[in-house]
C-alpha atoms as a PDB file:
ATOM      1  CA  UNK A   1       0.000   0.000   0.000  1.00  0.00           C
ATOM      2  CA  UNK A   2       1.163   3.684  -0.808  1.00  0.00           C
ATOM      3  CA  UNK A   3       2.099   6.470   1.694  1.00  0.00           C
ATOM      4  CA  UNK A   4       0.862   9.534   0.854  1.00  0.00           C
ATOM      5  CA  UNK A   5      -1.182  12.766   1.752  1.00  0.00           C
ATOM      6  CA  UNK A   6      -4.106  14.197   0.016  1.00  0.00           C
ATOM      7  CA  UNK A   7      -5.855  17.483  -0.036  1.00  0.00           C
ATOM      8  CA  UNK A   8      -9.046  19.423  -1.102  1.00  0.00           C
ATOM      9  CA  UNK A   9      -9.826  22.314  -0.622  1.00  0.00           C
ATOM     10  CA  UNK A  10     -12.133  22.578  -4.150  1.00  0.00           C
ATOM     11  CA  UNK A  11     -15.118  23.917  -2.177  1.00  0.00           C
ATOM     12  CA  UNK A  12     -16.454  25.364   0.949  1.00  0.00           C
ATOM     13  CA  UNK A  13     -15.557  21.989   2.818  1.00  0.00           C
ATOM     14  CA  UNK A  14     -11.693  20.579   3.381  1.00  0.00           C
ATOM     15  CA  UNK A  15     -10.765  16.858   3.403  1.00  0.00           C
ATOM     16  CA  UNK A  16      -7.404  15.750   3.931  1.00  0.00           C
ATOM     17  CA  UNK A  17      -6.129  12.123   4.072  1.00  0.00           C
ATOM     18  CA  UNK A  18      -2.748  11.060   5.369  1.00  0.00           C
ATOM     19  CA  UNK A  19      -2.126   7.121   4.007  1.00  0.00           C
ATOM     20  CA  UNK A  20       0.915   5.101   5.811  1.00  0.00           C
ATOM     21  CA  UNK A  21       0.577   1.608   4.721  1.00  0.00           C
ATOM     22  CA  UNK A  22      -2.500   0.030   6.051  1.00  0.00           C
ATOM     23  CA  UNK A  23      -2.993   3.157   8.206  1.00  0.00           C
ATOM     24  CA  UNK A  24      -5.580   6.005   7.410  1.00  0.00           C
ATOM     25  CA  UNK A  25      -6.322   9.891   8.866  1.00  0.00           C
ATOM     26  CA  UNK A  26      -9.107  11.116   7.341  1.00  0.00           C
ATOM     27  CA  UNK A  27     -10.131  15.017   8.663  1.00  0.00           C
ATOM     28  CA  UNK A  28     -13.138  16.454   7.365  1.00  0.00           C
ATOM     29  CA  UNK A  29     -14.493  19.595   7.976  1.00  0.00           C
ATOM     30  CA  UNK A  30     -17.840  20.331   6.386  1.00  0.00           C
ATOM     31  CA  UNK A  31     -17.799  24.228   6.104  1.00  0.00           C
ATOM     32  CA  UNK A  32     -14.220  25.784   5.989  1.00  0.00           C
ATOM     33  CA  UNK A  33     -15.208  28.425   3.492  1.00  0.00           C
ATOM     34  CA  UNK A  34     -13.041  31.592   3.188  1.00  0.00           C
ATOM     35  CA  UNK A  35     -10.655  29.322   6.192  1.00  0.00           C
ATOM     36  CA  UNK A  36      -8.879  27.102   3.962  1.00  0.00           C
ATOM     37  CA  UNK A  37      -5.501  28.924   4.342  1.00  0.00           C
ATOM     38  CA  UNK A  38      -5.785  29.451   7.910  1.00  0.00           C
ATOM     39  CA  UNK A  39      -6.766  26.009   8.661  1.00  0.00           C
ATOM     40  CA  UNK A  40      -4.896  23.568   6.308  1.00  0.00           C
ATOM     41  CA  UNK A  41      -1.599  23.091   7.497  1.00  0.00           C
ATOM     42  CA  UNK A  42      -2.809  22.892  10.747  1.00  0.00           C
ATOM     43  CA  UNK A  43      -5.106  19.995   9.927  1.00  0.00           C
ATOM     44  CA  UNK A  44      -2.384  18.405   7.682  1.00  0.00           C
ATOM     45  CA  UNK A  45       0.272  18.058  10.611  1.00  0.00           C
ATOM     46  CA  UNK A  46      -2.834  16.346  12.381  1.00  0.00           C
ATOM     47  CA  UNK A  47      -3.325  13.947   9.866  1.00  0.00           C
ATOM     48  CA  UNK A  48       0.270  12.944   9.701  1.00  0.00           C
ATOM     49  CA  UNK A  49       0.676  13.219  13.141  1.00  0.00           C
ATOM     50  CA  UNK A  50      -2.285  10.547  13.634  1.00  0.00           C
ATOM     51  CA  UNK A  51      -0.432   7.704  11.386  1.00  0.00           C
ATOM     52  CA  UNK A  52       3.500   8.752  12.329  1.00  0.00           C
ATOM     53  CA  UNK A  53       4.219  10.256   8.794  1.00  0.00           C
ATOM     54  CA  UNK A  54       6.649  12.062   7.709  1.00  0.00           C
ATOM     55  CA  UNK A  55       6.269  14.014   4.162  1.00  0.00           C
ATOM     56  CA  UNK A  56       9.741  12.073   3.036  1.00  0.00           C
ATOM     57  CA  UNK A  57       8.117   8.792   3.383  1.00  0.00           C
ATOM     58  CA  UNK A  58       5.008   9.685   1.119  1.00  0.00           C
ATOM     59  CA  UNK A  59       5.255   8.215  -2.303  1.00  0.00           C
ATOM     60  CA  UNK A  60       3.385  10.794  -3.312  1.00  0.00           C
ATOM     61  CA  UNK A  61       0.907  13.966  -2.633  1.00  0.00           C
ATOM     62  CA  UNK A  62      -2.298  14.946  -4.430  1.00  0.00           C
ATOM     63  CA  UNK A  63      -4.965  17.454  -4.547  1.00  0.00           C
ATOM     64  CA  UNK A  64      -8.243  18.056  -5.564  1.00  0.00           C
ATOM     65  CA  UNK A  65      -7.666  20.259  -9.023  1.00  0.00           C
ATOM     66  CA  UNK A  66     -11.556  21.769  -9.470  1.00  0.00           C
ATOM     67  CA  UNK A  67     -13.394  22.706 -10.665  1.00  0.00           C
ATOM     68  CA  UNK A  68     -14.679  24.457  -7.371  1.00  0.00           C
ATOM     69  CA  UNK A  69     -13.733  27.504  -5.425  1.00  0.00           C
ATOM     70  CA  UNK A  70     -11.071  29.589  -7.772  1.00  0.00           C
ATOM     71  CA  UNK A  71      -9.450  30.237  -4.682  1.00  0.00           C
ATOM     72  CA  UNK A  72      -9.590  27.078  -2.788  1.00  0.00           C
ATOM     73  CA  UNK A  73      -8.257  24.856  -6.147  1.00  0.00           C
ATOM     74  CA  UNK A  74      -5.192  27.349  -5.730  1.00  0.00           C
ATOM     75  CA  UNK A  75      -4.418  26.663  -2.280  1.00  0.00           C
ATOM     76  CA  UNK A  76      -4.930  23.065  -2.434  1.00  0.00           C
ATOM     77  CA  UNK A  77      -2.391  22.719  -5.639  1.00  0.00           C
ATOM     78  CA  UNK A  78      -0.070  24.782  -4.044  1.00  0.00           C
ATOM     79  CA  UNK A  79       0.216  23.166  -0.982  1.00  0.00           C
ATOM     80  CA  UNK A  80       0.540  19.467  -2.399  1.00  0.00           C
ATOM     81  CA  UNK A  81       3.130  21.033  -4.703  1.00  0.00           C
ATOM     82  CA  UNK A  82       4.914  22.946  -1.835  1.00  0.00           C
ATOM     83  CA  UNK A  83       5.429  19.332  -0.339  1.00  0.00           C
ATOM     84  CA  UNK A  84       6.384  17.542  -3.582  1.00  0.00           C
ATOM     85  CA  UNK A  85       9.155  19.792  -3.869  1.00  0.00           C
ATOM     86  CA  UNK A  86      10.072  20.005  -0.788  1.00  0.00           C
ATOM     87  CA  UNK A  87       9.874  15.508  -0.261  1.00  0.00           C
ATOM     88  CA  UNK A  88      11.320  15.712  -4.072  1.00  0.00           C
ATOM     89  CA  UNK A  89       8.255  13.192  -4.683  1.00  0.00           C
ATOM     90  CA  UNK A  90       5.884  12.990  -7.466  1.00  0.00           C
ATOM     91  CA  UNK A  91       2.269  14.695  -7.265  1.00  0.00           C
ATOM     92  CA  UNK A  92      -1.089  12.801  -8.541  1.00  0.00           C
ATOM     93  CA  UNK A  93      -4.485  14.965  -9.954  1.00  0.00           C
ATOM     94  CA  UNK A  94      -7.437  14.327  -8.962  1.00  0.00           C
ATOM     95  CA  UNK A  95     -10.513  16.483 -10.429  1.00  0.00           C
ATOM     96  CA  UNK A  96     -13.924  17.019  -8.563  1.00  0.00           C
ATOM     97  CA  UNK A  97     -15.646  14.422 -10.739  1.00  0.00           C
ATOM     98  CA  UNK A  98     -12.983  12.038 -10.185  1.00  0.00           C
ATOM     99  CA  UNK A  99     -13.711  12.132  -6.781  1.00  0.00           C
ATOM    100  CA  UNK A 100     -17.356  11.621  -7.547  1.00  0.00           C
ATOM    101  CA  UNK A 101     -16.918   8.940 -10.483  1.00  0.00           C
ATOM    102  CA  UNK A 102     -14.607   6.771  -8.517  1.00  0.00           C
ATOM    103  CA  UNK A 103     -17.448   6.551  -5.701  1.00  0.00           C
ATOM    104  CA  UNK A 104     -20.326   5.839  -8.161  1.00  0.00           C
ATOM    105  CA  UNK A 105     -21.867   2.153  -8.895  1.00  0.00           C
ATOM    106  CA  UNK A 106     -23.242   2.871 -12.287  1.00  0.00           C
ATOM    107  CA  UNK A 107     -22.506   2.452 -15.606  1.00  0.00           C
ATOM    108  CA  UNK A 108     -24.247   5.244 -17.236  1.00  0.00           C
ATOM    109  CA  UNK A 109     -24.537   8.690 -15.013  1.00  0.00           C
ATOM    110  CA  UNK A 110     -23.538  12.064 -14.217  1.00  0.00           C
ATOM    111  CA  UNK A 111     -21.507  13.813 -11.821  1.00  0.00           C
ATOM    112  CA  UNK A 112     -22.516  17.421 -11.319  1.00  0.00           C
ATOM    113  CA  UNK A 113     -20.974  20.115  -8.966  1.00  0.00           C
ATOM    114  CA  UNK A 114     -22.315  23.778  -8.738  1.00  0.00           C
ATOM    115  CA  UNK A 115     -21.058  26.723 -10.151  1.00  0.00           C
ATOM    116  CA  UNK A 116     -22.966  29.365  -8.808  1.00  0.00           C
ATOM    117  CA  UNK A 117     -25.952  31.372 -10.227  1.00  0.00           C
ATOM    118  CA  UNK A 118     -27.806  28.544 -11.575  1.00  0.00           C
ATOM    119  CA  UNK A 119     -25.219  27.066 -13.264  1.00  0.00           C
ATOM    120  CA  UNK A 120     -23.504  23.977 -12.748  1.00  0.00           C
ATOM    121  CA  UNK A 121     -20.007  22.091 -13.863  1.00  0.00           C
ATOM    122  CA  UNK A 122     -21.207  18.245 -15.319  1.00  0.00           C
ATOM    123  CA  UNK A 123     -19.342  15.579 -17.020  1.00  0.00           C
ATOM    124  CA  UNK A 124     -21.299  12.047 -18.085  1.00  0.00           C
ATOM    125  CA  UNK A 125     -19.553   8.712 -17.799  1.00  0.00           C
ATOM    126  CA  UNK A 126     -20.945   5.144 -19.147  1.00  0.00           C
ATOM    127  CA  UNK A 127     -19.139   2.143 -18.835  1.00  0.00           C
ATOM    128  CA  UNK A 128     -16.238   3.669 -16.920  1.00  0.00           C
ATOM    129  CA  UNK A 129     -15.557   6.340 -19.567  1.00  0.00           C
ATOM    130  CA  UNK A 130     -16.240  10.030 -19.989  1.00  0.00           C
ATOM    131  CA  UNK A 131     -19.273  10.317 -22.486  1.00  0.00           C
ATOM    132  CA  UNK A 132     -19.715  13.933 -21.859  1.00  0.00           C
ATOM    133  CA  UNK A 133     -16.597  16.094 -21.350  1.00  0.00           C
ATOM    134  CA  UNK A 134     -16.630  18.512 -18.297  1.00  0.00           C
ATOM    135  CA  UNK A 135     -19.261  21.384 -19.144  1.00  0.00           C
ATOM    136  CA  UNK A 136     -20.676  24.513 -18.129  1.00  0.00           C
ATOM    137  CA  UNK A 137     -24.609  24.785 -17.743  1.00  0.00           C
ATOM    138  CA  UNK A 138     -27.406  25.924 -16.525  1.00  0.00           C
ATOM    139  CA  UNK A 139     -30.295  24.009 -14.064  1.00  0.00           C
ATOM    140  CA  UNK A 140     -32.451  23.653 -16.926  1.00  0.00           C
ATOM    141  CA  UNK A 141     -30.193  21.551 -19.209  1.00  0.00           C
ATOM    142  CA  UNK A 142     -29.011  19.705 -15.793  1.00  0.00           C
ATOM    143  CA  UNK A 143     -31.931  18.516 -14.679  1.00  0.00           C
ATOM    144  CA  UNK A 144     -32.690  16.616 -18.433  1.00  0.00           C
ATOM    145  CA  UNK A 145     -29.930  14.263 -17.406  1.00  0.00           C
ATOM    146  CA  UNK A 146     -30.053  11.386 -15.061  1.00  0.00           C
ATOM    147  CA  UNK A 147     -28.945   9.948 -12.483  1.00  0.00           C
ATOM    148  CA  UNK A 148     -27.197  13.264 -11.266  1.00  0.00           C
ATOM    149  CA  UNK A 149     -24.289  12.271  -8.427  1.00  0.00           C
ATOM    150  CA  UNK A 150     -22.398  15.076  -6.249  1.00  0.00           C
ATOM    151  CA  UNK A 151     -20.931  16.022  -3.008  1.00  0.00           C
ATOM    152  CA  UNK A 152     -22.555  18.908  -2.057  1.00  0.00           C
ATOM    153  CA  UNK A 153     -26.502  19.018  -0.626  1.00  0.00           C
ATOM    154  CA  UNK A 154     -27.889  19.965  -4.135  1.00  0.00           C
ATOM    155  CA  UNK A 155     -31.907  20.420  -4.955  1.00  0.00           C
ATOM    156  CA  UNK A 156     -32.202  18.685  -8.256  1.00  0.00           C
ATOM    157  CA  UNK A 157     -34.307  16.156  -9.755  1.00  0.00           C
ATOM    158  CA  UNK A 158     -32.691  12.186  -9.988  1.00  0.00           C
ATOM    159  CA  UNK A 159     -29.501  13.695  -7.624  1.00  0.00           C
ATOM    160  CA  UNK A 160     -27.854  11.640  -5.313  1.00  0.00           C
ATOM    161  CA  UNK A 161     -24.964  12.983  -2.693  1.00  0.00           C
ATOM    162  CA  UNK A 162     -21.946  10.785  -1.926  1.00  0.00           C
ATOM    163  CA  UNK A 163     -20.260  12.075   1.455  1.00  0.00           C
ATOM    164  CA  UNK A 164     -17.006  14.334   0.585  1.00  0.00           C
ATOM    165  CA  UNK A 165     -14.972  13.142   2.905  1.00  0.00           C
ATOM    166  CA  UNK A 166     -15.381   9.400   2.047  1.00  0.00           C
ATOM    167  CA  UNK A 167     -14.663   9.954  -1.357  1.00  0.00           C
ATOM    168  CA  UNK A 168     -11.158  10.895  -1.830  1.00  0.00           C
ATOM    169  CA  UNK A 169      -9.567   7.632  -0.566  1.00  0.00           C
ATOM    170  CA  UNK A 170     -10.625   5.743  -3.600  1.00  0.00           C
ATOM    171  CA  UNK A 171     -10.314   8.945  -6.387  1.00  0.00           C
ATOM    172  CA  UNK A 172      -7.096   9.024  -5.278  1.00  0.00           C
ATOM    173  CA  UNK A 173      -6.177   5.418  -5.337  1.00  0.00           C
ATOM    174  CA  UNK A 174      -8.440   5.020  -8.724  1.00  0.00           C
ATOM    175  CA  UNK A 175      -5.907   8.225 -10.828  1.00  0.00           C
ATOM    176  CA  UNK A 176      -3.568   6.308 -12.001  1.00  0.00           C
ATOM    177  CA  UNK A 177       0.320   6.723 -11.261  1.00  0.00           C
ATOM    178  CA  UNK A 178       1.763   9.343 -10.075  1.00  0.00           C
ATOM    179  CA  UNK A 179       2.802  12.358 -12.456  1.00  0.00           C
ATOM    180  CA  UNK A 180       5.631  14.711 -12.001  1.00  0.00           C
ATOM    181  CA  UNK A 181       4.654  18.347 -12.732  1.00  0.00           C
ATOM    182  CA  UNK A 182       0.428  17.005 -12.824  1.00  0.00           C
ATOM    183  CA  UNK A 183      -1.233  19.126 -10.567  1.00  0.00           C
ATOM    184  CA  UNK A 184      -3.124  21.900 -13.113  1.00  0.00           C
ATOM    185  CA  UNK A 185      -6.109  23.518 -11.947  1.00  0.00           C
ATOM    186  CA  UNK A 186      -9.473  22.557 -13.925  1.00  0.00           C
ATOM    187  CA  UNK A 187     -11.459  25.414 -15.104  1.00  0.00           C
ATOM    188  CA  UNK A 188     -14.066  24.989 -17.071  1.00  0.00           C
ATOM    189  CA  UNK A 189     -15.668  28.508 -17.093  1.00  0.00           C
ATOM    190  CA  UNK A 190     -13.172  31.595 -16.822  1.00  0.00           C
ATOM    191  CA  UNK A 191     -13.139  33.406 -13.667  1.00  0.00           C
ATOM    192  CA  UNK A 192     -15.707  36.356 -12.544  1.00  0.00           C
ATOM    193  CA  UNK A 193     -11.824  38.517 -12.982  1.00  0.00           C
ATOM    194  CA  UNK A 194     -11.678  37.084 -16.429  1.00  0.00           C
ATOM    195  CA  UNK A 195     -15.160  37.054 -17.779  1.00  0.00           C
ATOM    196  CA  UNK A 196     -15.082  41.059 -16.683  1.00  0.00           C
ATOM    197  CA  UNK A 197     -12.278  41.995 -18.664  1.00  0.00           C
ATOM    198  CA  UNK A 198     -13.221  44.327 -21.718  1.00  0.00           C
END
């Protein structure tokens, strides 16, 4: 089994998971927003703290890469990056609807995360592959497709929430190998600071 430690702080919540062998720290905390850089590396040290490890012993880090919070996919990437360096250890992506998809017994669905405004980031799967690339949409074209999975308490027709915090052992697990230089943010839509500009 892999040591490692994974973060997200993609959205108002923060998960992060310290892995030492058969040994797991998961912390949780439901509503950090606007906190996530006052509260992560505190939370992190508790993690590794809880299973005795030591950022040189991970194999690898990983964070959540969006789409979400602008902000919060920053900090997250950063961070996991900050301690790649640092370890001189690889770094593994995960997206938002990895962490979703990885979590979902179905062939055919949808994993959907808001955006804000009515609108909402969704990418389709069937059969284990993406059928529907990662979009930006509105309620009305959301709610044609179905089932709808997500993390976050959503009011939409055929939606089902997973639990956040139990999701990012296997998303991480589920990526792959480890990639050097992997950790890019996923933005589907432009920022508010972007879509403003004349």
């Amino acid at each position: 089994m892999s040591n490692f430690l994974a973060i997200d702080t993609s959205s108002r919540y923060l998960t992060v998971l310290a892995q030492k062998g058969s040994e797991k720290k998961l912390i949780h905390l439901d509503d950090c927003a606007m906190k996530h850089s006052c509260v992560l590396m505190g939370e992190v040290q508790k993690a590794l703290d809880a299973v005795n490890l030591k950022p040189e012993e991970c194999d690898f880090f990983a964070a959540v890469t969006g789409p979400g919070s602008f902000t919060g996919i920053r900090i997250g990437i950063a961070t996991a990056k900050g301690f790649a360096v640092g370890a001189d250890k690889p770094v593994r992506a995960v997206t938002d609807f990895d962490l979703i998809a990885y979590n979902v017994n179905s062939e055919n669905f949808y994993t959907v995360i808001d955006a804000a405004h009515g609108y909402y980031y969704v990418c389709g799967y069937r059969g284990g592959k993406i059928t529907m690339p990662p979009a930006y949409i509105s309620r009305e074209e959301v709610e044609k497709l179905s089932p709808l999975f997500g993390i976050e308490d959503l009011d939409l027709k055929n939606y089902t929430r997973l639990n956040a915090g139990d999701c990012l052992e296997r998303a991480v697990n589920g990526c792959g190998n480890a990639d050097v230089g992997g950790l890019r943010a996923l933005y589907v839509r432009k920022s508010q600071a972007e879509e403003g500009r004349k």
